[in-house]
C-alpha atoms as a PDB file:
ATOM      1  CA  UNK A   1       0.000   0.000   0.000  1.00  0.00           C
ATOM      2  CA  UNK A   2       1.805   3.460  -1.225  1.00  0.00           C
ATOM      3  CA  UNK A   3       1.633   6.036   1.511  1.00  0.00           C
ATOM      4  CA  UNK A   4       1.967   9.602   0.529  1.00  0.00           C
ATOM      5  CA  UNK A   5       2.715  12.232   2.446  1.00  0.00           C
ATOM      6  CA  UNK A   6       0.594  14.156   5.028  1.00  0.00           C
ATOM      7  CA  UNK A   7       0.121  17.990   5.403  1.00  0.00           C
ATOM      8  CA  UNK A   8       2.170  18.003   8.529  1.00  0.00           C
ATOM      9  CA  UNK A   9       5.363  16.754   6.544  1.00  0.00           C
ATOM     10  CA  UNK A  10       4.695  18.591   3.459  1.00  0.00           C
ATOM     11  CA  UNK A  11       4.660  21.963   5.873  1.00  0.00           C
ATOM     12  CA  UNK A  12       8.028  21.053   7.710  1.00  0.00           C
ATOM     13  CA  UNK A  13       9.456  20.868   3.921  1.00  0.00           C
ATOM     14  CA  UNK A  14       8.187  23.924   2.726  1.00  0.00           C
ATOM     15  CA  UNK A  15       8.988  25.755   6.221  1.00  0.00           C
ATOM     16  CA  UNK A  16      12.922  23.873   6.049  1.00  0.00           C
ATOM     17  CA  UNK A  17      13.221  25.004   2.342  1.00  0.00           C
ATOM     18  CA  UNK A  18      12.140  28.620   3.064  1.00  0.00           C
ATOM     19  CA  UNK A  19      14.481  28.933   5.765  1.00  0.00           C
ATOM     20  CA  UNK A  20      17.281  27.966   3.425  1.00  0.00           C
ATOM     21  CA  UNK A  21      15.879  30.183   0.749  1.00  0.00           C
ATOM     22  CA  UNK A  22      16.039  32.700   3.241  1.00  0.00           C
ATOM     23  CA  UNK A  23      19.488  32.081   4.290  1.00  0.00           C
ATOM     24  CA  UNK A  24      20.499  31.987   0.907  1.00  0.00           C
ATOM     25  CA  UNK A  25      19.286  35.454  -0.300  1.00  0.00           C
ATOM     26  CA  UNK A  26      21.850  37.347   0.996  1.00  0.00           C
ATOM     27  CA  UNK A  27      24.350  35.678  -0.791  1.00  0.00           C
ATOM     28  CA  UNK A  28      22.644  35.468  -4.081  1.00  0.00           C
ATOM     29  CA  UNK A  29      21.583  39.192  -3.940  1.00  0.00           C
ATOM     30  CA  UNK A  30      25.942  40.172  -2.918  1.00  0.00           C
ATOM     31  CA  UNK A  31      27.112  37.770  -5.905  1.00  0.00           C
ATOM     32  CA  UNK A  32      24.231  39.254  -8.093  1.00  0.00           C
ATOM     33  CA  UNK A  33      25.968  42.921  -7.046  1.00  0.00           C
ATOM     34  CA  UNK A  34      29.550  42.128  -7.433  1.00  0.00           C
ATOM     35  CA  UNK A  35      28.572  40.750 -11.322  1.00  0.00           C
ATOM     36  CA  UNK A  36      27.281  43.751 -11.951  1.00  0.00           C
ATOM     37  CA  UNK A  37      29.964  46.003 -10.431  1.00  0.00           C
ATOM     38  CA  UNK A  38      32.840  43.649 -12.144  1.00  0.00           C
ATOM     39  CA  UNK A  39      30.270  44.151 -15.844  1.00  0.00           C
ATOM     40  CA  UNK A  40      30.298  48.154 -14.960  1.00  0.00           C
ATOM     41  CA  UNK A  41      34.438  47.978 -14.622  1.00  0.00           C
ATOM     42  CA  UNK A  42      34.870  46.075 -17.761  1.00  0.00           C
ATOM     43  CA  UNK A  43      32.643  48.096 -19.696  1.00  0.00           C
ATOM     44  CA  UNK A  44      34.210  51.317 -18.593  1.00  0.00           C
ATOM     45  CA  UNK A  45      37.606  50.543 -19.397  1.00  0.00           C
ATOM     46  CA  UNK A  46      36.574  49.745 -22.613  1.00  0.00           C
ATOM     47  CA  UNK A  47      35.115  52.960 -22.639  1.00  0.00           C
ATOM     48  CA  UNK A  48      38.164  54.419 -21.367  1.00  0.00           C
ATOM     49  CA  UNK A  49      40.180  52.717 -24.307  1.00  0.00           C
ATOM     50  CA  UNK A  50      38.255  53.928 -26.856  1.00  0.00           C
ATOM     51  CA  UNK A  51      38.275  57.281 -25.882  1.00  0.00           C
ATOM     52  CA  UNK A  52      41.799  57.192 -25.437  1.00  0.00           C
ATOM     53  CA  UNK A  53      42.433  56.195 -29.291  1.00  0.00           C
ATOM     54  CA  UNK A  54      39.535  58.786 -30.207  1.00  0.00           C
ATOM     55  CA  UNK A  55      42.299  61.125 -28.783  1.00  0.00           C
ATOM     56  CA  UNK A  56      45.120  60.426 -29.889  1.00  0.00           C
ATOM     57  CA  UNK A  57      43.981  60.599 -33.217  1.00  0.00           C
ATOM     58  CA  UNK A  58      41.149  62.702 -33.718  1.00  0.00           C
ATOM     59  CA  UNK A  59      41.865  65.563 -30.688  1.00  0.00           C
ATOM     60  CA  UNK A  60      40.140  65.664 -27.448  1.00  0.00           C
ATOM     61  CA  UNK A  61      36.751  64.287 -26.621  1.00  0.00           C
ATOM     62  CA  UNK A  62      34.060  67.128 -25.907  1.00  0.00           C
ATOM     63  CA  UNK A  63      30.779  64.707 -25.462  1.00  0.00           C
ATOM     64  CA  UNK A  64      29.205  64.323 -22.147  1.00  0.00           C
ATOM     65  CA  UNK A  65      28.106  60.377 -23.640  1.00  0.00           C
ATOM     66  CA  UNK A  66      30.035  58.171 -25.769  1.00  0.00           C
ATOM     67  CA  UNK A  67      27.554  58.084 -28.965  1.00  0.00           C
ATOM     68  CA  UNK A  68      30.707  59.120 -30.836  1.00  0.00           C
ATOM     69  CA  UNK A  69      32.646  56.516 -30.545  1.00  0.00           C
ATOM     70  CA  UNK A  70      29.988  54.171 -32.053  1.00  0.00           C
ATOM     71  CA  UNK A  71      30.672  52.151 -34.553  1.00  0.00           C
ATOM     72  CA  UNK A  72      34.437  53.082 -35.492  1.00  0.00           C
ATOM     73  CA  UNK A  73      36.132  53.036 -31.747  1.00  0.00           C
ATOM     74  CA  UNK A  74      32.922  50.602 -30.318  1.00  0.00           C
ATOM     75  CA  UNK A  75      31.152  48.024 -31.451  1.00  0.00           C
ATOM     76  CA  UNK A  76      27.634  49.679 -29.714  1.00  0.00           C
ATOM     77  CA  UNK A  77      26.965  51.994 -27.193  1.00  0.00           C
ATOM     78  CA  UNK A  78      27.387  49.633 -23.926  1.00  0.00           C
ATOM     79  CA  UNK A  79      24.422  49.967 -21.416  1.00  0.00           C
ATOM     80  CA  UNK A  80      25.324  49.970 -17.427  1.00  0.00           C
ATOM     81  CA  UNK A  81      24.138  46.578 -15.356  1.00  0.00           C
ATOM     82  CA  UNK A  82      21.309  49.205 -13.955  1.00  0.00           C
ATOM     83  CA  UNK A  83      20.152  50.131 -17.225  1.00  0.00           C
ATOM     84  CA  UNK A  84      21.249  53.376 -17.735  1.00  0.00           C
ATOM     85  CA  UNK A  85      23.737  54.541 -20.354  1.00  0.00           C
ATOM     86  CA  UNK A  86      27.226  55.414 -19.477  1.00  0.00           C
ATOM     87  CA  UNK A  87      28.552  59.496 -19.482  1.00  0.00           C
ATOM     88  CA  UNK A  88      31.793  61.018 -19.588  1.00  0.00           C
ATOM     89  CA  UNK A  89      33.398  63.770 -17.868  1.00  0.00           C
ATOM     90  CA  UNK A  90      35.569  65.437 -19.299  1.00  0.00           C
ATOM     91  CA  UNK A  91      36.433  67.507 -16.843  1.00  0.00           C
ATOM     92  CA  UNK A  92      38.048  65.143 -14.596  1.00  0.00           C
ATOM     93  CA  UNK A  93      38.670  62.894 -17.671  1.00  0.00           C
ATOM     94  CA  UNK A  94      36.956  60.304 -16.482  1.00  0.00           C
ATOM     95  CA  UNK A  95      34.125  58.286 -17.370  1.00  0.00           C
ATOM     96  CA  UNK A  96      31.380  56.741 -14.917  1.00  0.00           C
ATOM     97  CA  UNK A  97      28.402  54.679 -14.393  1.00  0.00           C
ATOM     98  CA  UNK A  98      25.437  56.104 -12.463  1.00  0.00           C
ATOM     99  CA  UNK A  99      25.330  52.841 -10.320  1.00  0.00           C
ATOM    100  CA  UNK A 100      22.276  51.125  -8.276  1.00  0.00           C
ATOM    101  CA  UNK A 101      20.519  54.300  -8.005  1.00  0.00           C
ATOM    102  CA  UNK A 102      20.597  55.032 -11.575  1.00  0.00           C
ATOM    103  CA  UNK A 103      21.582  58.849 -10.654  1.00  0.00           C
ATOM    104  CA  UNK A 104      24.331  60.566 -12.112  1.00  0.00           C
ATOM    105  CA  UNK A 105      24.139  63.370  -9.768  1.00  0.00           C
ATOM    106  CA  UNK A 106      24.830  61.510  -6.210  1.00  0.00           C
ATOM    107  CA  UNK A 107      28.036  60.724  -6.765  1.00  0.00           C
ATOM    108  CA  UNK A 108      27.818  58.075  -3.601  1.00  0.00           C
ATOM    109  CA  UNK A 109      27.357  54.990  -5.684  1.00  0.00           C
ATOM    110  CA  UNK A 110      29.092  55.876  -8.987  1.00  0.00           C
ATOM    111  CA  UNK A 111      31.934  54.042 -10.573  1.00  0.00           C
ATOM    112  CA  UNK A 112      34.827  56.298 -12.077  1.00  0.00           C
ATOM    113  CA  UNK A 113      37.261  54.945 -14.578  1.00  0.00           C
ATOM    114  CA  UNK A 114      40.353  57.528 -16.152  1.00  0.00           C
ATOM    115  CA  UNK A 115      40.450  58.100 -19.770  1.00  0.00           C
ATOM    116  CA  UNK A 116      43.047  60.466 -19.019  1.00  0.00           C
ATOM    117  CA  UNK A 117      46.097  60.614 -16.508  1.00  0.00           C
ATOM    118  CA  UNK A 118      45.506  63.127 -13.533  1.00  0.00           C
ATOM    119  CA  UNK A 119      46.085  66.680 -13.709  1.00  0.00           C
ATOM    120  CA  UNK A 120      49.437  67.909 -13.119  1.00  0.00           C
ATOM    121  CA  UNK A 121      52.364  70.236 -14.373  1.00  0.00           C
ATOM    122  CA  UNK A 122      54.569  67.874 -16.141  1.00  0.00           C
ATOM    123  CA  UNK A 123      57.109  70.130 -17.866  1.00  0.00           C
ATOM    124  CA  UNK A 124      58.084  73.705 -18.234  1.00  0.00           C
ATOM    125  CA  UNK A 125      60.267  75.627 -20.905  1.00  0.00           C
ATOM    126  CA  UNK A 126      62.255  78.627 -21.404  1.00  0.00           C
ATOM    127  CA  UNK A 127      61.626  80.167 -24.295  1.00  0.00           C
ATOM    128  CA  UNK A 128      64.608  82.797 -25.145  1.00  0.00           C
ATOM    129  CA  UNK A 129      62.169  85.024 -27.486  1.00  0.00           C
ATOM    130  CA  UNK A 130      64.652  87.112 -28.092  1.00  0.00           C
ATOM    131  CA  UNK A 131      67.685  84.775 -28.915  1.00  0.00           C
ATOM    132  CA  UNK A 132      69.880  86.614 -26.111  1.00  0.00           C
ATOM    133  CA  UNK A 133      70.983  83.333 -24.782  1.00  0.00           C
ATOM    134  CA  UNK A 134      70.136  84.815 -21.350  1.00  0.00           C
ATOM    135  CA  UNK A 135      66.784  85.068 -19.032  1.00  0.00           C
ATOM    136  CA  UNK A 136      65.939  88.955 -19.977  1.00  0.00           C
ATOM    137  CA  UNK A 137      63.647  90.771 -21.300  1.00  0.00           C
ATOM    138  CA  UNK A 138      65.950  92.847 -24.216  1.00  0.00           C
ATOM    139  CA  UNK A 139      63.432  93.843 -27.348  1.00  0.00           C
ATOM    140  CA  UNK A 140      61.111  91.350 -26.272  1.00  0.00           C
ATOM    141  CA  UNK A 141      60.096  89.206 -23.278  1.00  0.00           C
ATOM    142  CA  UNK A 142      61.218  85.937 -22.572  1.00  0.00           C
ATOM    143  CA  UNK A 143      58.437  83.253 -21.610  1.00  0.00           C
ATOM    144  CA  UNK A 144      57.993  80.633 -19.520  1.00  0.00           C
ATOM    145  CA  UNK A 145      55.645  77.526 -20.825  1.00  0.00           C
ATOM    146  CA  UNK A 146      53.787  75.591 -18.029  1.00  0.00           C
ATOM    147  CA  UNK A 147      52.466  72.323 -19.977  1.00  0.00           C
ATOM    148  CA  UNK A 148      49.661  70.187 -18.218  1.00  0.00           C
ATOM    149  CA  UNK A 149      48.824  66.875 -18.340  1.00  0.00           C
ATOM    150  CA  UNK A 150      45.394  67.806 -19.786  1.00  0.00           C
ATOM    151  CA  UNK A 151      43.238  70.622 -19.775  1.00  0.00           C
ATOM    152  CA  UNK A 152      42.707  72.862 -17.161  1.00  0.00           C
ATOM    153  CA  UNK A 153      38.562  74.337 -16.130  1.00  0.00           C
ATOM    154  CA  UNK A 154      40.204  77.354 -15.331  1.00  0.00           C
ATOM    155  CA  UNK A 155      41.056  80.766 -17.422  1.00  0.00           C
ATOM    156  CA  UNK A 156      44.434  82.398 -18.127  1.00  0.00           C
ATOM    157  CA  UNK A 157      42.455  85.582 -16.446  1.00  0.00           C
ATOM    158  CA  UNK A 158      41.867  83.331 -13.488  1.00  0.00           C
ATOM    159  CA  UNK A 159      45.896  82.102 -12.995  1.00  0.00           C
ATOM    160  CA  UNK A 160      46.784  85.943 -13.234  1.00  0.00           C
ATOM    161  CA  UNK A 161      44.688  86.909 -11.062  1.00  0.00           C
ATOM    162  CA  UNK A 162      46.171  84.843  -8.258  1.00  0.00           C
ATOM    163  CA  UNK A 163      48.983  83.462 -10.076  1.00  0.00           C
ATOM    164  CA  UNK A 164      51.000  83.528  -6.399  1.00  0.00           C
ATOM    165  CA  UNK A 165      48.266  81.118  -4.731  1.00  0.00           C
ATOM    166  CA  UNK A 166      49.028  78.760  -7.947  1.00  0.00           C
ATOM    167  CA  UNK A 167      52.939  78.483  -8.113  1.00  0.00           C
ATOM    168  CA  UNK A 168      56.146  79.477  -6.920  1.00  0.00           C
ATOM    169  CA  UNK A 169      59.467  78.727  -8.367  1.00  0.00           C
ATOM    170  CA  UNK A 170      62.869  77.733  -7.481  1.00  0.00           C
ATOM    171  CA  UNK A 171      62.493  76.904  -3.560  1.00  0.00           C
ATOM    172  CA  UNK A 172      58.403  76.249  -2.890  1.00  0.00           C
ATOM    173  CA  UNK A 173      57.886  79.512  -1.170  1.00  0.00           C
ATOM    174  CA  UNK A 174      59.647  81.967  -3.620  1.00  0.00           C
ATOM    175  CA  UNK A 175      56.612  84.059  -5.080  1.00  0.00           C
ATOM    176  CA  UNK A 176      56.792  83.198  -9.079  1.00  0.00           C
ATOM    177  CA  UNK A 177      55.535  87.139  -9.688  1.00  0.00           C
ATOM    178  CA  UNK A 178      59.169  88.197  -8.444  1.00  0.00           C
ATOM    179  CA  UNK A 179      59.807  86.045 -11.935  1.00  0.00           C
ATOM    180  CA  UNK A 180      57.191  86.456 -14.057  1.00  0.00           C
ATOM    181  CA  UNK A 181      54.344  89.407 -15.037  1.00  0.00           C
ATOM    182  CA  UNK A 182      51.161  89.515 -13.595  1.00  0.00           C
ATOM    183  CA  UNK A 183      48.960  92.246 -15.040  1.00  0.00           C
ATOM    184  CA  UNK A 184      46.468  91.337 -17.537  1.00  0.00           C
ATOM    185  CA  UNK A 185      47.325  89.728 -20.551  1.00  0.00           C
ATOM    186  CA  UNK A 186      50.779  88.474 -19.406  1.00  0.00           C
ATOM    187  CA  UNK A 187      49.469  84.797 -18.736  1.00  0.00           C
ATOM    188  CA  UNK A 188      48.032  83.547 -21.769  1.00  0.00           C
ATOM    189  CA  UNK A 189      46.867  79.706 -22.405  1.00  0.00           C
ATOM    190  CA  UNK A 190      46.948  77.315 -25.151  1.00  0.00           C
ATOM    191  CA  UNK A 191      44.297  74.738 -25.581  1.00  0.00           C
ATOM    192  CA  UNK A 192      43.993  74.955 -22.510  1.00  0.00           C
ATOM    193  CA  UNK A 193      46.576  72.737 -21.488  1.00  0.00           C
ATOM    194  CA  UNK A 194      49.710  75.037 -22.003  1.00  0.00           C
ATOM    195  CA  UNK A 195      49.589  78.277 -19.733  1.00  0.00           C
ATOM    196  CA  UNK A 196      52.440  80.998 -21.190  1.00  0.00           C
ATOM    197  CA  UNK A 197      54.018  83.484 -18.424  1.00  0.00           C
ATOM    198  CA  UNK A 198      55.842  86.080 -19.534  1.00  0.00           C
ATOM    199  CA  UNK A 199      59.218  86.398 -17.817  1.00  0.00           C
ATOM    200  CA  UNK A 200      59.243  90.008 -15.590  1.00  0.00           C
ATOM    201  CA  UNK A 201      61.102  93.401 -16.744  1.00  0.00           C
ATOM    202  CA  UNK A 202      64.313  93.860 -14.921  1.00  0.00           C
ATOM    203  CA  UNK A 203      64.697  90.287 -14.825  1.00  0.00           C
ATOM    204  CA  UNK A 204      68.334  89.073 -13.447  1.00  0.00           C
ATOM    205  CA  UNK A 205      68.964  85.573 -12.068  1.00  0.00           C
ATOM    206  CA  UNK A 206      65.284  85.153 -10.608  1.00  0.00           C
ATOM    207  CA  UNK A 207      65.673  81.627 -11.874  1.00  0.00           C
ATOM    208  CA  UNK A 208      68.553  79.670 -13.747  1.00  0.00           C
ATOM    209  CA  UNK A 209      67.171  77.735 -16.713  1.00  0.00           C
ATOM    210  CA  UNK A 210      68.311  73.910 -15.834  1.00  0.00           C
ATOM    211  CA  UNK A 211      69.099  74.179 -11.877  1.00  0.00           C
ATOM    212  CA  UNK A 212      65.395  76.028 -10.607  1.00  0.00           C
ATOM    213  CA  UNK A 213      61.878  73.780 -10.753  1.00  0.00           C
ATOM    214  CA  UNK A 214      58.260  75.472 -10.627  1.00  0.00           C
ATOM    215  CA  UNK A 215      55.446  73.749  -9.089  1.00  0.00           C
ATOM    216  CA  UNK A 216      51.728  74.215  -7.863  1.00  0.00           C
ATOM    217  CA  UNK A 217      51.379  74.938  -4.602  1.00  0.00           C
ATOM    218  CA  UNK A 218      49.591  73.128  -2.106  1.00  0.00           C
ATOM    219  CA  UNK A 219      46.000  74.129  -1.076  1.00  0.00           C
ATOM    220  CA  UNK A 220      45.459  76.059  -4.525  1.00  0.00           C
ATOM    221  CA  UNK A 221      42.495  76.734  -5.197  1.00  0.00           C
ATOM    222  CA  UNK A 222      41.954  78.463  -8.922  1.00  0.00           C
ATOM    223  CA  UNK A 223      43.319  74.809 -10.909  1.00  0.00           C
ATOM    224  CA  UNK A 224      40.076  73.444  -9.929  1.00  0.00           C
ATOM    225  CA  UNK A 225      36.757  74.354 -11.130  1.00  0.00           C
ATOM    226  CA  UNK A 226      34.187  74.438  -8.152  1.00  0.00           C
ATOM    227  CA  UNK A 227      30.504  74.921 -10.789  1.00  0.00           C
ATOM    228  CA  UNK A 228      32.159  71.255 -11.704  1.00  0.00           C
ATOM    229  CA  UNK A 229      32.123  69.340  -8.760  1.00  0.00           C
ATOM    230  CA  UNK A 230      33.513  66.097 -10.732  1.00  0.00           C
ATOM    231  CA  UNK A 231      36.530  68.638 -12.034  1.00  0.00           C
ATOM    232  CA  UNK A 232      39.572  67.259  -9.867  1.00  0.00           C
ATOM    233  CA  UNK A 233      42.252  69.762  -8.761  1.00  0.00           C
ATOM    234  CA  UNK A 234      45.546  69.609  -9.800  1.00  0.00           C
ATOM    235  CA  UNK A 235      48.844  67.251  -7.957  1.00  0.00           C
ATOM    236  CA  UNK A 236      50.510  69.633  -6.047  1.00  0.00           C
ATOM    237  CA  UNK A 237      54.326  69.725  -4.434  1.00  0.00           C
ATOM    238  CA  UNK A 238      55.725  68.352  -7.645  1.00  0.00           C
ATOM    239  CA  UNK A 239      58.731  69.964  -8.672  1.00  0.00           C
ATOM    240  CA  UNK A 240      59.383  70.354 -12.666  1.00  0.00           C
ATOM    241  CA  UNK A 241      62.368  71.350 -13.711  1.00  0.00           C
ATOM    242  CA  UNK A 242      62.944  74.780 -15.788  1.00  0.00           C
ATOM    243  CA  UNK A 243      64.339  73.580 -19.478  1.00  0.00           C
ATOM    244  CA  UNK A 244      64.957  75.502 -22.544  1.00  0.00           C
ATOM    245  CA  UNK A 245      63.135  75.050 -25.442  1.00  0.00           C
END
């Protein structure tokens, strides 16, 4: 005679398998997460590749998405594991997911990958404009050329303004106006990236071309953009030594 089985031990069952189910969850839902975070990374550095090439050979990338790179640099426009699409800033040349709560503007739970290398002063020249072979400013004013790592949110007007609070030269707390101009139109930019001092009248061993290093200074505060609040400020208390052109 088959015997099935009564309500009692079909309850206990269900009851023993919901308790695992329960104890399970947890586990399911963090593995389900960390999929999705580990999909987000892979997807942005993708991203980040791609906009790298798109660089290097078609100039800097302007678009707050990547529809641009569509098609030549990706193979589609990748969606995020929460469904929304993917945006760059390139401010802070990076570009980010908006995460679990599918909002790009609370920057809690958003994933950041670099397209670009941080911002920093990585070399500086001394241009002789006047072929003297000397730091001077005979006929014509010498220059000095601050090159950055990538572009800067702020304006030329805004470094002269306060071009003290940004660098000093030589020692760390040397003032850089006792080498350079500072009234308007004496600090000029270039794409952004390259800001152009021009070296001070009266100008006589302020700095020797070779030996003396510029650098920001710590706890500026105009090489970062504050409308932008993804716009990172720039590495400071790196010396970079003065070359000729």
């Amino acid at each position: 005679m088959k015997r099935g089985f009564t309500l009692i031990e079909l309850l206990v069952v269900i009851t023993i398998l919901a308790v695992l189910a329960g104890a399970a969850l947890p586990y399911v839902q963090s593995y389900v997460e960390e999929s999705r975070l580990a999909k987000a990374k892979t997807d942005l550095e993708e991203i980040a590749r791609a906009i790298m090439v798109y660089e290097t050979r078609e100039g800097d990338y302007n678009a707050s998405d990547v529809l641009l790179l569509t098609g030549r640099y990706l193979n589609k426009s990748p969606i995020d594991p929460w469904g929304k699409a993917y945006a760059v800033s390139t401010e802070s040349g990076t570009v980010y997911s908006s995460g679990s709560d599918r909002d790009y503007n609370t920057s809690e739970d958003n994933i950041f990958y670099p397209y670009q290398p941080p911002l920093a002063l990585v070399q500086v020249k001394w241009v002789d404009k006047n072929n003297s072979g000397a730091v001077d400013t005979q006929n014509v004013n010498d220059e000095l050329h601050l090159l950055f790592s990538r572009k800067l949110s702020c304006t030329a007007g805004a470094i002269q303004g306060a071009i003290d609070t940004c660098f000093s030269i030589t020692t760390g707390t040397t003032k850089i106006s006792a080498a350079v101009e500072s009234a308007p139109g004496d600090v000029r930019m270039v794409a952004s990236r390259t800001v152009i001092l021009m070296v001070k009248e009266g100008t006589k061993d302020t700095f020797l071309v070779g030996s003396h290093s510029i650098q920001v200074l710590d706890g500026h505060n105009i090489l970062k953009d504050y409308a932008k609040p993804d716009a990172n400020s720039c590495i400071s208390s790196q010396p970079v030594i003065i070359l000729p052109q």
